[in-house]
Protein backbone atom coordinates (compact mmCIF):
# COMPACT_ATOMS: atom_id res chain seq x y z
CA UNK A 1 72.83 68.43 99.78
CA UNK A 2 72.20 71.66 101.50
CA UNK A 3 69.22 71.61 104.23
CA UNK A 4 68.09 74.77 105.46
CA UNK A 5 66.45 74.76 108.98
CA UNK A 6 65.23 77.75 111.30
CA UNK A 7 66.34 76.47 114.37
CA UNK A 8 69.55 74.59 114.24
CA UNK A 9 70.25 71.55 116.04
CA UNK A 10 73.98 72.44 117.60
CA UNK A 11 74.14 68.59 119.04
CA UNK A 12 74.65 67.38 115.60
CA UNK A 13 77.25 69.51 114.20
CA UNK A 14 81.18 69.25 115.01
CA UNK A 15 82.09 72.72 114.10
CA UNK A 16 80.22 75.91 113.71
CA UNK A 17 81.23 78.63 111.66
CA UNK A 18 80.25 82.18 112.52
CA UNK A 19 80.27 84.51 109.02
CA UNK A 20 77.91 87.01 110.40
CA UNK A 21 78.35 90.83 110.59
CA UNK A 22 80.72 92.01 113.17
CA UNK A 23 78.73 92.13 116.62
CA UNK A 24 75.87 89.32 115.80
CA UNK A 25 78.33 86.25 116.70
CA UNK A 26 78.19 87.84 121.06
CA UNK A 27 74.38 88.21 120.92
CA UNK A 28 74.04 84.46 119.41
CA UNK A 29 75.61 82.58 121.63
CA UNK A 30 74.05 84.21 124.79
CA UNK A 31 70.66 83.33 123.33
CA UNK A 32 71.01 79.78 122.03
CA UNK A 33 72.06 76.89 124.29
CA UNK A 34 75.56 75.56 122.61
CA UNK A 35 76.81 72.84 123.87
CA UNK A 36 80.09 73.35 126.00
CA UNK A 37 82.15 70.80 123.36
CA UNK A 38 80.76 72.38 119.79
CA UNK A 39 84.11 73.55 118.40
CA UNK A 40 83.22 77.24 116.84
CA UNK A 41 85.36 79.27 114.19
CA UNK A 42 84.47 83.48 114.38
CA UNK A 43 85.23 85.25 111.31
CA UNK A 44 83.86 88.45 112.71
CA UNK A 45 85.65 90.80 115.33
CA UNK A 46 83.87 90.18 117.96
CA UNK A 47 86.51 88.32 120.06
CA UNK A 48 89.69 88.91 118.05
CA UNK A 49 90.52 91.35 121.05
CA UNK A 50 91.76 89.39 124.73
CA UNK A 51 89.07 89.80 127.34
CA UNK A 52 86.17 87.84 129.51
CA UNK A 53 86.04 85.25 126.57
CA UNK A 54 87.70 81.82 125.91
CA UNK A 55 88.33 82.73 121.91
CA UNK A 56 92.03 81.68 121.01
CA UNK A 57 92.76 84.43 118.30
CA UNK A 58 93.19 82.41 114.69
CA UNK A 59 96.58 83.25 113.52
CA UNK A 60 98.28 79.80 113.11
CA UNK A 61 102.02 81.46 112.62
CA UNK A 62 101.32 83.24 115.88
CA UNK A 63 100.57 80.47 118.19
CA UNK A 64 99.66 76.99 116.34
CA UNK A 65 100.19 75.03 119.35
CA UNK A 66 96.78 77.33 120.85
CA UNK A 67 94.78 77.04 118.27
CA UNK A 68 95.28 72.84 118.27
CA UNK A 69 94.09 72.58 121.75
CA UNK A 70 91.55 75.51 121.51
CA UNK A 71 88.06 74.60 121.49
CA UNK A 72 86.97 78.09 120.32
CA UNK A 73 88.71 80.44 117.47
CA UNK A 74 88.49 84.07 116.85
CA UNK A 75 89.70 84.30 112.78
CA UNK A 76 92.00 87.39 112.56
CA UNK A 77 91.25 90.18 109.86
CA UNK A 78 92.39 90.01 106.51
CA UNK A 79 94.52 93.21 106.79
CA UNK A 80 95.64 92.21 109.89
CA UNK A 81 96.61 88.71 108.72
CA UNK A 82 98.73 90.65 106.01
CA UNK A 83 100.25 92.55 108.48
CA UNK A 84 100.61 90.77 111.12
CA UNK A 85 102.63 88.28 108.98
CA UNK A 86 104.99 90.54 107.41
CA UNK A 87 105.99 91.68 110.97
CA UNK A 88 105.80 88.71 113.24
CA UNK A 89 109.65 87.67 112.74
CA UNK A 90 110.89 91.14 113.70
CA UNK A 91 108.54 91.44 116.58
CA UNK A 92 109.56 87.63 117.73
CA UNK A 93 113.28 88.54 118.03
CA UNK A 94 112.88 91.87 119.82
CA UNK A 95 113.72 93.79 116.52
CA UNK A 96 110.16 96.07 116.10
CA UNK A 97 111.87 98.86 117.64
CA UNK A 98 111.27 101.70 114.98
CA UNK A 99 107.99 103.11 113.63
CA UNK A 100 106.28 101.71 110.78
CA UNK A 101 104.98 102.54 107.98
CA UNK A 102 102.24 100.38 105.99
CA UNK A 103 100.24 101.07 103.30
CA UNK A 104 97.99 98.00 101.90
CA UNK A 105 95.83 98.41 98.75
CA UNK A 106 92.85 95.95 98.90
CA UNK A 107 90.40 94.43 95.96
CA UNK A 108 86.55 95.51 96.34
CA UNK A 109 85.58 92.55 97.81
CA UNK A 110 87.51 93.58 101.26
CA UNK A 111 84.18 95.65 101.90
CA UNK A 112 82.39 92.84 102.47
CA UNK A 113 78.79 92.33 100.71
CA UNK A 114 77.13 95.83 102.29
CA UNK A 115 76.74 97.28 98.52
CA UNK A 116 77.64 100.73 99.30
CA UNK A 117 79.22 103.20 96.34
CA UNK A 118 82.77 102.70 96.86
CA UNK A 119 82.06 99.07 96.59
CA UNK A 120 80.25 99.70 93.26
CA UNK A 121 82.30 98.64 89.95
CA UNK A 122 81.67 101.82 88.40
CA UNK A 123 83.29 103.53 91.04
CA UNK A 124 86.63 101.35 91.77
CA UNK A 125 87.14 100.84 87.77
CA UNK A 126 90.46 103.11 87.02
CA UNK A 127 90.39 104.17 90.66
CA UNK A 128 92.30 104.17 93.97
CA UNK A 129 91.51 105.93 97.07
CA UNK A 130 92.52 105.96 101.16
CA UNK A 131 90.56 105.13 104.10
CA UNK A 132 90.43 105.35 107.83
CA UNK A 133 93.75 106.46 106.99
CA UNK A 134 95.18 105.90 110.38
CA UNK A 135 92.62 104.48 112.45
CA UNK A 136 91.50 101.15 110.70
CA UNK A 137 89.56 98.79 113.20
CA UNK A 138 92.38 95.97 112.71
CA UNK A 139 95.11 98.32 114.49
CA UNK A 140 94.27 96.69 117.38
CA UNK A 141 94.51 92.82 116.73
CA UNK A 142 97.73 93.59 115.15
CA UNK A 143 99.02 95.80 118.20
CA UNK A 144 97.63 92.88 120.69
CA UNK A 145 99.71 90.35 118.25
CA UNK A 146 103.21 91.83 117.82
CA UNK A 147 103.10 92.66 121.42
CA UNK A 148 102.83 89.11 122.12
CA UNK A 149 105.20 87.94 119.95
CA UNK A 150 107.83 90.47 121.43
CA UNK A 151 107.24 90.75 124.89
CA UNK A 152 106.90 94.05 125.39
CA UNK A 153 104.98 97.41 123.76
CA UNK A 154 105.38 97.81 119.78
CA UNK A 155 106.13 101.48 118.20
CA UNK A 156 103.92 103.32 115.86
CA UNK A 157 102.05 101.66 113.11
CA UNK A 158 101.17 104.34 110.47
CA UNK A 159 98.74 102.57 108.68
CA UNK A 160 97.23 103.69 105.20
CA UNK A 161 94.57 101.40 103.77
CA UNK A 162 93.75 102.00 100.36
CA UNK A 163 91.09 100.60 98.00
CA UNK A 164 91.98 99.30 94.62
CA UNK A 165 91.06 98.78 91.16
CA UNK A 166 90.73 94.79 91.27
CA UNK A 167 88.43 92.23 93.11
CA UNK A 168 90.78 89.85 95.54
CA UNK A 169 93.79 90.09 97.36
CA UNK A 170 95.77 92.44 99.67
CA UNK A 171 99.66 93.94 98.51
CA UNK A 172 101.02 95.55 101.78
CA UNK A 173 104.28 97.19 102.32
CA UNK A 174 106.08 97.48 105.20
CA UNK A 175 109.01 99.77 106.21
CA UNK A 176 111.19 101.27 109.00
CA UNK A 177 114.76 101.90 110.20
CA UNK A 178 116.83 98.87 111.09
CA UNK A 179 120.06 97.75 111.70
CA UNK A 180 119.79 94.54 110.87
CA UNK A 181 121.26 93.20 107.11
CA UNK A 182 119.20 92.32 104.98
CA UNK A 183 120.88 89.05 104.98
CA UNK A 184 120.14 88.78 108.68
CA UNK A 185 116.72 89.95 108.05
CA UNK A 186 116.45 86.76 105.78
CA UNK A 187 117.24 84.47 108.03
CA UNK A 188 115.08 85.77 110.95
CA UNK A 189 112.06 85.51 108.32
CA UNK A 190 113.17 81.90 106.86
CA UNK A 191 113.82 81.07 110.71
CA UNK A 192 110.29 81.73 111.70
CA UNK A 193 108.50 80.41 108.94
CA UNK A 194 110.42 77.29 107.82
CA UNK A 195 107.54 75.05 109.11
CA UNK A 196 104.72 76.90 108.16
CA UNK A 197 103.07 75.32 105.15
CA UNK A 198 101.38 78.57 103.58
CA UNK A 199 103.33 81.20 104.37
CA UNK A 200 107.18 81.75 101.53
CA UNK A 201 109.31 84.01 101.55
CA UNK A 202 110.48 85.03 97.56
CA UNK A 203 113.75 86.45 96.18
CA UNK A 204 112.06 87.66 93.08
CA UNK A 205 109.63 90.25 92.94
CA UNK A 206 106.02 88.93 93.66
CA UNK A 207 102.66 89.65 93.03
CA UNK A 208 99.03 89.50 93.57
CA UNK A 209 98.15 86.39 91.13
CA UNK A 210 100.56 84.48 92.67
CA UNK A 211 98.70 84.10 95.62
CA UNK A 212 94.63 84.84 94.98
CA UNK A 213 92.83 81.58 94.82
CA UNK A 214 95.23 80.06 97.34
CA UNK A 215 95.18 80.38 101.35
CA UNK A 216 99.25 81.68 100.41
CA UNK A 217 100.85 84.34 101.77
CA UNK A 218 103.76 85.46 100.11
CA UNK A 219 106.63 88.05 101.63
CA UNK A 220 109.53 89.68 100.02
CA UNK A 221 112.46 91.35 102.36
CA UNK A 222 114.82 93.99 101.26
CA UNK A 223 117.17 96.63 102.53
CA UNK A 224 117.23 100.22 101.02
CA UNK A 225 119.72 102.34 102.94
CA UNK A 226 118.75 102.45 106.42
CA UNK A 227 115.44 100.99 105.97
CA UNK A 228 114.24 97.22 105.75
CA UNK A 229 111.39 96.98 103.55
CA UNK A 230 108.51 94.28 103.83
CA UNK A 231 106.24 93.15 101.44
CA UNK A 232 103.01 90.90 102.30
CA UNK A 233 100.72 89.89 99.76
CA UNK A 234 97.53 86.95 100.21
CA UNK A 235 94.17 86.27 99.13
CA UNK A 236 91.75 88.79 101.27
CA UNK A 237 89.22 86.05 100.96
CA UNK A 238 91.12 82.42 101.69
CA UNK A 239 94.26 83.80 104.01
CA UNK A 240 92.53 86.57 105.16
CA UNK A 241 89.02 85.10 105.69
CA UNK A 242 87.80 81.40 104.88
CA UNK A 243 90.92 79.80 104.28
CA UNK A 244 92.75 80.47 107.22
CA UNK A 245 89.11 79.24 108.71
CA UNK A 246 89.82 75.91 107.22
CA UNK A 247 93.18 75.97 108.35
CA UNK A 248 92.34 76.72 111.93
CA UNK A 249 89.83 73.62 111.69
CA UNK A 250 92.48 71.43 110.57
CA UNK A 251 94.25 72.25 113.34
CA UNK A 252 91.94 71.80 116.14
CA UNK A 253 90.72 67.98 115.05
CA UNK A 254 93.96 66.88 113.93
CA UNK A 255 94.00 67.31 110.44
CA UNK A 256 96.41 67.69 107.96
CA UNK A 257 97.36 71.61 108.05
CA UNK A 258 96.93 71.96 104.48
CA UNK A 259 93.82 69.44 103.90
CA UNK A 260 91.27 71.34 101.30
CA UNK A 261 93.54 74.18 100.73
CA UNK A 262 95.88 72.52 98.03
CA UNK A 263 94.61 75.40 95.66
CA UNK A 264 95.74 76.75 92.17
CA UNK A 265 96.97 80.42 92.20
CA UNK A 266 95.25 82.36 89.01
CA UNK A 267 99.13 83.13 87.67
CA UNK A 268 99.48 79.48 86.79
């Protein structure tokens, strides 16, 4: 039964989720009085980004073994999250050595719930159109990630987001040169994600209904001439938001990794 209260009692909870607007979650804490064992869950940006701050950034295929000891969580951004895991295995064995190029097309409700006219069904309906075409906001979590994973800087990331003409989920592509196979690129993908429950990689050719309604993502990795081509689809709203905000709590009290995110994809 829901109980709605002015002034919170932060003693009484065990986990505090933050789904404010970007830049409200900073301004909170300094004024309330949370005590130092409350675990807290950020889905804004406000500490996605290392600094003065004791956030662990939320990207379980990045560094699960952080988040499970963390007692605070910065949630990563949905396009980064799609990103992020269509590159981590190449970045992780020293491989992101070329440019890349990403576009991502993303449903309506990756604007969040600001009703603004390009949110506005009359406009999206039969529609597609670019945005911060080169400067999107998550550059920088992914940047701060890959680097991390390799050990050193990461190339260009020519990033085009693009709004589409459906509600949920997130269908990125990926590409660059590379010398590796694509049977080697295979195997560095399977490699990295053989024990993560949510992320698969596919040999057939996959969409977005096989993974909205779920906290799934789902990659596909190919070879075309001299370039290796990625593609990373999930759920804007579960894997790119909430879900992987349940997933991060499962981690940090010991749950199962998957408990309450055993969902049904809407193409079954």
């Amino acid at each position: 039964e829901l109980c709605f209260v002015g002034e919170p009692d932060l003693r009484a909870v065990d986990v505090l989720f933050f789904c404010t607007g970007h830049g409200q979650t900073q301004p909170f804490l300094a004024a309330q009085d949370v005590p130092e064992d409350l675990s807290i869950i950020d889905l804004s940006s406000d500490f996605r980004l290392a600094g003065d701050h004791d956030f662990v950034y939320g990207l379980p295929e990045l560094q699960r073994a952080r988040i499970a000891q963390a007692q605070r969580i910065a949630n990563p951004g949905c396009f980064a999250t799609a990103i992020q895991l269509g590159l981590l295995p190449l970045a992780a064995a020293g491989q992101l050595q070329q440019e890349v190029h990403i576009h991502a097309l993303t449903g309506s409700t990756g604007a969040g719930q600001q009703p603004v006219a390009t949110t506005h069904f009359s406009w999206r309906a039969g529609n597609v159109s670019a945005y911060k075409v080169f400067g999107h906001q998550h550059l920088a979590e992914i940047r701060q990630s890959l680097a991390q994973a390799q050990g050193a800087t990461v190339p260009a990331l020519n990033f085009i987001p693009l709004r589409g003409d459906f509600t949920r989920g997130i269908f990125a592509s990926l590409y660059l040169n590379s010398d590796l196979s694509e049977a080697e690129a295979r195997k560095l993908y399977q490699d990295f994600y053989h024990d993560h429950p949510f992320t698969h990689l596919t040999d057939t050719n996959p969409n977005l209904k096989q993974v909205v309604n779920t906290n799934k993502a789902l990659l596909q990795v190919s070879r075309h001439g001299d370039k290796l081509l990625i593609l990373s689809m999930i759920d804007n709203l579960l894997k790119g938001a909430s879900g992987q905000a349940v997933q991060n709590m499962n981690l940090m009290f010991g749950l199962p990794e998957t408990a309450g995110l055993d969902l049904k994809a809407s193409y079954f």
